[in-house]
Structure formats: structure tokens, C-alpha cells
C-alpha atoms as a PDB file:
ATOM      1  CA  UNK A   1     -20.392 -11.183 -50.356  1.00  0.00           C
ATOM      2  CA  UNK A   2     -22.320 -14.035 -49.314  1.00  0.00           C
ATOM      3  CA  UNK A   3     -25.656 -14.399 -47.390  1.00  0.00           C
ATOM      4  CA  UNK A   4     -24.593 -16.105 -43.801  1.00  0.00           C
ATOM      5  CA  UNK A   5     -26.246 -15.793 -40.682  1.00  0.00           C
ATOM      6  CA  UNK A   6     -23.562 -13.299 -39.254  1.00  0.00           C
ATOM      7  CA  UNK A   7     -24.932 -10.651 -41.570  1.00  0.00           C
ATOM      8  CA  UNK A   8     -24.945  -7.454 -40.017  1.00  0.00           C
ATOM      9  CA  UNK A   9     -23.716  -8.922 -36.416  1.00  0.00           C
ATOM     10  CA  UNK A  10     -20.794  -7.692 -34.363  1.00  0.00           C
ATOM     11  CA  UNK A  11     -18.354 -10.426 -33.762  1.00  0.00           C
ATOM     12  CA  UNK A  12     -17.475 -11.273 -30.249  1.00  0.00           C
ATOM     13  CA  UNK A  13     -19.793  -8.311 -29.189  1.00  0.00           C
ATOM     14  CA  UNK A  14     -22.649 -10.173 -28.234  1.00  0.00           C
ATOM     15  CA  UNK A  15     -23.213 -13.041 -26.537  1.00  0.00           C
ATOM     16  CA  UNK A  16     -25.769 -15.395 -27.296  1.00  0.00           C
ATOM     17  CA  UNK A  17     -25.595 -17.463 -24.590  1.00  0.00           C
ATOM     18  CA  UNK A  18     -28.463 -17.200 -22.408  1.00  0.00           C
ATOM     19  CA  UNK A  19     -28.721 -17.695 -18.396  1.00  0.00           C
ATOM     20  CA  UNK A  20     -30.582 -20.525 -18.260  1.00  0.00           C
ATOM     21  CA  UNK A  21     -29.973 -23.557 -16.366  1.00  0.00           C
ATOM     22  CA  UNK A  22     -27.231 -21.936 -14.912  1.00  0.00           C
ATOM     23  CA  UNK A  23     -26.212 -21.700 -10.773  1.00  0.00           C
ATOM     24  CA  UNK A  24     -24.035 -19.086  -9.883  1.00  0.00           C
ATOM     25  CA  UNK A  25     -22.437 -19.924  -6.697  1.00  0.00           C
ATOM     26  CA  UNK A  26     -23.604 -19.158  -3.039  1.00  0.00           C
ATOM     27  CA  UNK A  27     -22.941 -15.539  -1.944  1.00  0.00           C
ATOM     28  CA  UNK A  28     -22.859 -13.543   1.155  1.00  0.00           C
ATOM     29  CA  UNK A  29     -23.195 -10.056   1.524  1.00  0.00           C
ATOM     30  CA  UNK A  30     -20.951  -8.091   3.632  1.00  0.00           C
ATOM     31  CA  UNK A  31     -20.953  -4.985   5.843  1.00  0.00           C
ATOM     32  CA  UNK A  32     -18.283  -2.786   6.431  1.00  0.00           C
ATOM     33  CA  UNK A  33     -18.892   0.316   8.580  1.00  0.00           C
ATOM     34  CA  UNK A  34     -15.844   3.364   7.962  1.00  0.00           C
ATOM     35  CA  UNK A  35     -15.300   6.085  10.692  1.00  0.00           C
ATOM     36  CA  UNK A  36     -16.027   8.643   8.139  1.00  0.00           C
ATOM     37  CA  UNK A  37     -19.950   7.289   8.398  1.00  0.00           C
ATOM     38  CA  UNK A  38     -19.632   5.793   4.922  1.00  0.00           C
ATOM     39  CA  UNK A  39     -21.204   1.893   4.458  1.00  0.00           C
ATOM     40  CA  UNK A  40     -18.957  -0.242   1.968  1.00  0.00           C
ATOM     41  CA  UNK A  41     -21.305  -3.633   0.961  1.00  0.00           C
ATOM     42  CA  UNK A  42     -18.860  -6.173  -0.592  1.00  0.00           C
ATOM     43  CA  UNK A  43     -20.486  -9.612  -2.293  1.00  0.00           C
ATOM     44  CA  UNK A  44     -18.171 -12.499  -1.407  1.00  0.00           C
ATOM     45  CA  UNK A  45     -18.830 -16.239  -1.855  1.00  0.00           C
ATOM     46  CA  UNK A  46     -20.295 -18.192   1.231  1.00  0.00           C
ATOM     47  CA  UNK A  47     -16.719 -20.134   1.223  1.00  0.00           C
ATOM     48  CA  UNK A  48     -14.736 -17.430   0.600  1.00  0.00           C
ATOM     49  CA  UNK A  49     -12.149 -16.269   3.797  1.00  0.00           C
ATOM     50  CA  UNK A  50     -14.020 -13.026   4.686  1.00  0.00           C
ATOM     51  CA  UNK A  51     -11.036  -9.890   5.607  1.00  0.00           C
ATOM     52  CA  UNK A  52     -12.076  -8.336   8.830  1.00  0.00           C
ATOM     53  CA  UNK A  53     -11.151  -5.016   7.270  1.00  0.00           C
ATOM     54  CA  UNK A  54     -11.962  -3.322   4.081  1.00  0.00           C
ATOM     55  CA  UNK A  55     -10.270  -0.458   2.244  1.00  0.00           C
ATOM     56  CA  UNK A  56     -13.404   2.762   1.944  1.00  0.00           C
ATOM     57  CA  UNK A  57     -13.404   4.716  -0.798  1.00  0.00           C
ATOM     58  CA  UNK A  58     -12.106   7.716   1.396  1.00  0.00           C
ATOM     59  CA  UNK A  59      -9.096   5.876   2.333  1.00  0.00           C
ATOM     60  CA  UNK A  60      -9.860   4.822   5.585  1.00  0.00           C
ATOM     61  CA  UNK A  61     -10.251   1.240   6.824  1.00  0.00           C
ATOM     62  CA  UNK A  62     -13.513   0.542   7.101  1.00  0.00           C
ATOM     63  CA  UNK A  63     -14.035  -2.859   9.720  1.00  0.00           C
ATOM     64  CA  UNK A  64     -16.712  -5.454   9.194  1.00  0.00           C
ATOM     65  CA  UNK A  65     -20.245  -4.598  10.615  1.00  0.00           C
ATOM     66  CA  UNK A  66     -20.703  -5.808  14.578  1.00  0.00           C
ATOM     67  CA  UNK A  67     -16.859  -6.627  14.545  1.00  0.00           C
ATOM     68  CA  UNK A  68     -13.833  -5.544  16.201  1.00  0.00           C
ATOM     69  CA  UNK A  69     -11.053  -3.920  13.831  1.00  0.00           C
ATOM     70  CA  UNK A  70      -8.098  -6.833  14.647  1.00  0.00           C
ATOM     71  CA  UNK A  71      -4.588  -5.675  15.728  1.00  0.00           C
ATOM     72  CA  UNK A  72      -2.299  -4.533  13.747  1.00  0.00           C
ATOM     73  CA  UNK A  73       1.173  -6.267  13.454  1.00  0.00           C
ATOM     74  CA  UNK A  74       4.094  -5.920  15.171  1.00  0.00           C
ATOM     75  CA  UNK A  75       6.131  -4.019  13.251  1.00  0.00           C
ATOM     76  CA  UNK A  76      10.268  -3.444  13.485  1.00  0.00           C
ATOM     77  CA  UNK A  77      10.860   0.763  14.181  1.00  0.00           C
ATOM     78  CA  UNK A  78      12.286   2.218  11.318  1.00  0.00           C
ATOM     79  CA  UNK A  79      15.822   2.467  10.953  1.00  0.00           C
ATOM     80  CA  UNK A  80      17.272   6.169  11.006  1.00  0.00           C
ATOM     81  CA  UNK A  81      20.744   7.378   9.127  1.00  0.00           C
ATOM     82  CA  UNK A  82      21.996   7.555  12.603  1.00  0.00           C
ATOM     83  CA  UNK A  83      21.385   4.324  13.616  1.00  0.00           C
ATOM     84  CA  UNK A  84      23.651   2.832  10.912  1.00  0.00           C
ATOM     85  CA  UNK A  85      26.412   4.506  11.379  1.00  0.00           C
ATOM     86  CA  UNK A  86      26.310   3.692  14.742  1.00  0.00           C
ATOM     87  CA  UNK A  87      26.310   0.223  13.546  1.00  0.00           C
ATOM     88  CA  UNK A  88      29.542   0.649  11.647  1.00  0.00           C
ATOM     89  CA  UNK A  89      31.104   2.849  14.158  1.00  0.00           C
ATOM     90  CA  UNK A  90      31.408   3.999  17.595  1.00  0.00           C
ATOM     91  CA  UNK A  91      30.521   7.276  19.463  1.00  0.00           C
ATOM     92  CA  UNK A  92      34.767   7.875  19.450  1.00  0.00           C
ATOM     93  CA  UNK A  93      35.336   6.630  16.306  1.00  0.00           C
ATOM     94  CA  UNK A  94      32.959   9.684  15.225  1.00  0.00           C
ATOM     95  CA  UNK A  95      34.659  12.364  17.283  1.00  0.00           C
ATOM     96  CA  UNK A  96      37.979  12.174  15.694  1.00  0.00           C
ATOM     97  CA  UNK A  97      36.124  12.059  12.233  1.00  0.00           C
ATOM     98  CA  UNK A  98      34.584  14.774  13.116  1.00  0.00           C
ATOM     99  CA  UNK A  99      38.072  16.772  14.610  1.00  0.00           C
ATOM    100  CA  UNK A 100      39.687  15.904  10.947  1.00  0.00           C
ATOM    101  CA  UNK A 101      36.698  17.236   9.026  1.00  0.00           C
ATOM    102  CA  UNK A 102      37.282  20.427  11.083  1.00  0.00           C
ATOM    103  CA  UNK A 103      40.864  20.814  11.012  1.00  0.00           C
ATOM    104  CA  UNK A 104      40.355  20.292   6.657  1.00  0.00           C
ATOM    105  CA  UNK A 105      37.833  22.561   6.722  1.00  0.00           C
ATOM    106  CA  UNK A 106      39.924  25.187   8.379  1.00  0.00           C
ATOM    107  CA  UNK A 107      43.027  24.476   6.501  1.00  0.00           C
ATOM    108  CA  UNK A 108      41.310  25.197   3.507  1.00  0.00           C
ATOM    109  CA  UNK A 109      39.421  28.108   4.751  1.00  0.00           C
ATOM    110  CA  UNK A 110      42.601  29.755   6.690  1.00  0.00           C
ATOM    111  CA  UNK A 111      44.124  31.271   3.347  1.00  0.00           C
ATOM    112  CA  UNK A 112      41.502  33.320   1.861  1.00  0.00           C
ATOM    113  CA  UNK A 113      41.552  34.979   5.159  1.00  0.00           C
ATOM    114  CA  UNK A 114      44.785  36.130   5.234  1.00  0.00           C
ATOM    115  CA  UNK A 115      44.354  37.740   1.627  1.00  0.00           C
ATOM    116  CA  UNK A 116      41.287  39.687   2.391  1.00  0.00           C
END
């Protein structure tokens, strides 16, 4: 084996780069207050489009210090079996569904009685 300079190096384990002459970017740092009482501090750039709210690491939505929590959208209700069907059909249409189903259902039923 020959003599190089990597001798006894890891490589791509180590940097050798060093931080001089270098400017990181402007930063901000940002308050977020959760109901729980816990205090979430985020570091964002001074450009950067700062969220109003911020996930805590309960769970709970933590909203930027000396702001107001914004409202939340509009959203459509949620759409129950129910209301489909009565989409596809109407509240007569169901009845005699429902008298068929029946009269089936006792059809089928009717001859075990008889034997027993």
C-alpha cells in the first residue's frame, strides 16, 4: 500500500472545509405560544413567508407569539351514505325498495315456519 495523505482518514466523514469567510443568511427567530403552555422557537430566514401557526410537539397548534390564530377555512360538510342515495333517488323511490326487500325477506322466511 502506498504512503498518501489519506492514510488513516475516513472518506467523506470529515469535512475539511472550514467556516471562514463564510455568511450564512439573515435569520429571525420565532415564537410560537401552544395552549398546552409549551413555547415552540422556530429559526426562519428574514425573507422567508413566516406561517401564523405552528404544529407543537403535543399536537396542538401552537399560534405565533402576540398574534391572533387566523381563521380556519371554509370547509364543504361531509357527505353522509344517506345523502347519496338521496342524490340518486327519491324519498318514494326508497319506500317501494324498501316494501320489495320486505316482501323477499318474508317469502323466504315464510317456509321454515310452516315446517317447525
Amino acid at each position: 500500500m502506498s504512503d498518501g495523505a489519506l492514510r488513516g482518514t475516513r472518506l467523506g466523514a470529515t469535512s475539511y472545509e472550514t467556516d471562514d469567510h463564510v455568511e450564512l443568511a439573515p435569520r429571525q427567530t420565532i415564537h410560537y405560544d401552544c395552549p398546552n403552555g409549551h413555547t415552540v422557537s422556530m429559526i426562519f430566514s428574514v425573507e422567508a413567508e413566516v406561517p401564523a401557526v405552528w404544529e407543537c410537539r403535543c399536537g396542538a397548534e401552537a399560534v405565533i407569539r402576540d398574534g391572533e390564530k387566523p381563521e380556519p377555512k371554509p370547509t364543504k360538510p361531509q357527505r353522509t351514505h344517506w345523502d347519496m342515495l338521496l342524490e340518486r333517488r327519491s324519498i318514494e323511490d326508497l319506500e317501494v325498495l324498501l316494501q320489495e326487500r320486505l316482501e323477499l325477506l318474508r317469502e323466504r322466511n315464510a317456509p321454515a315456519r310452516k315446517t317447525a
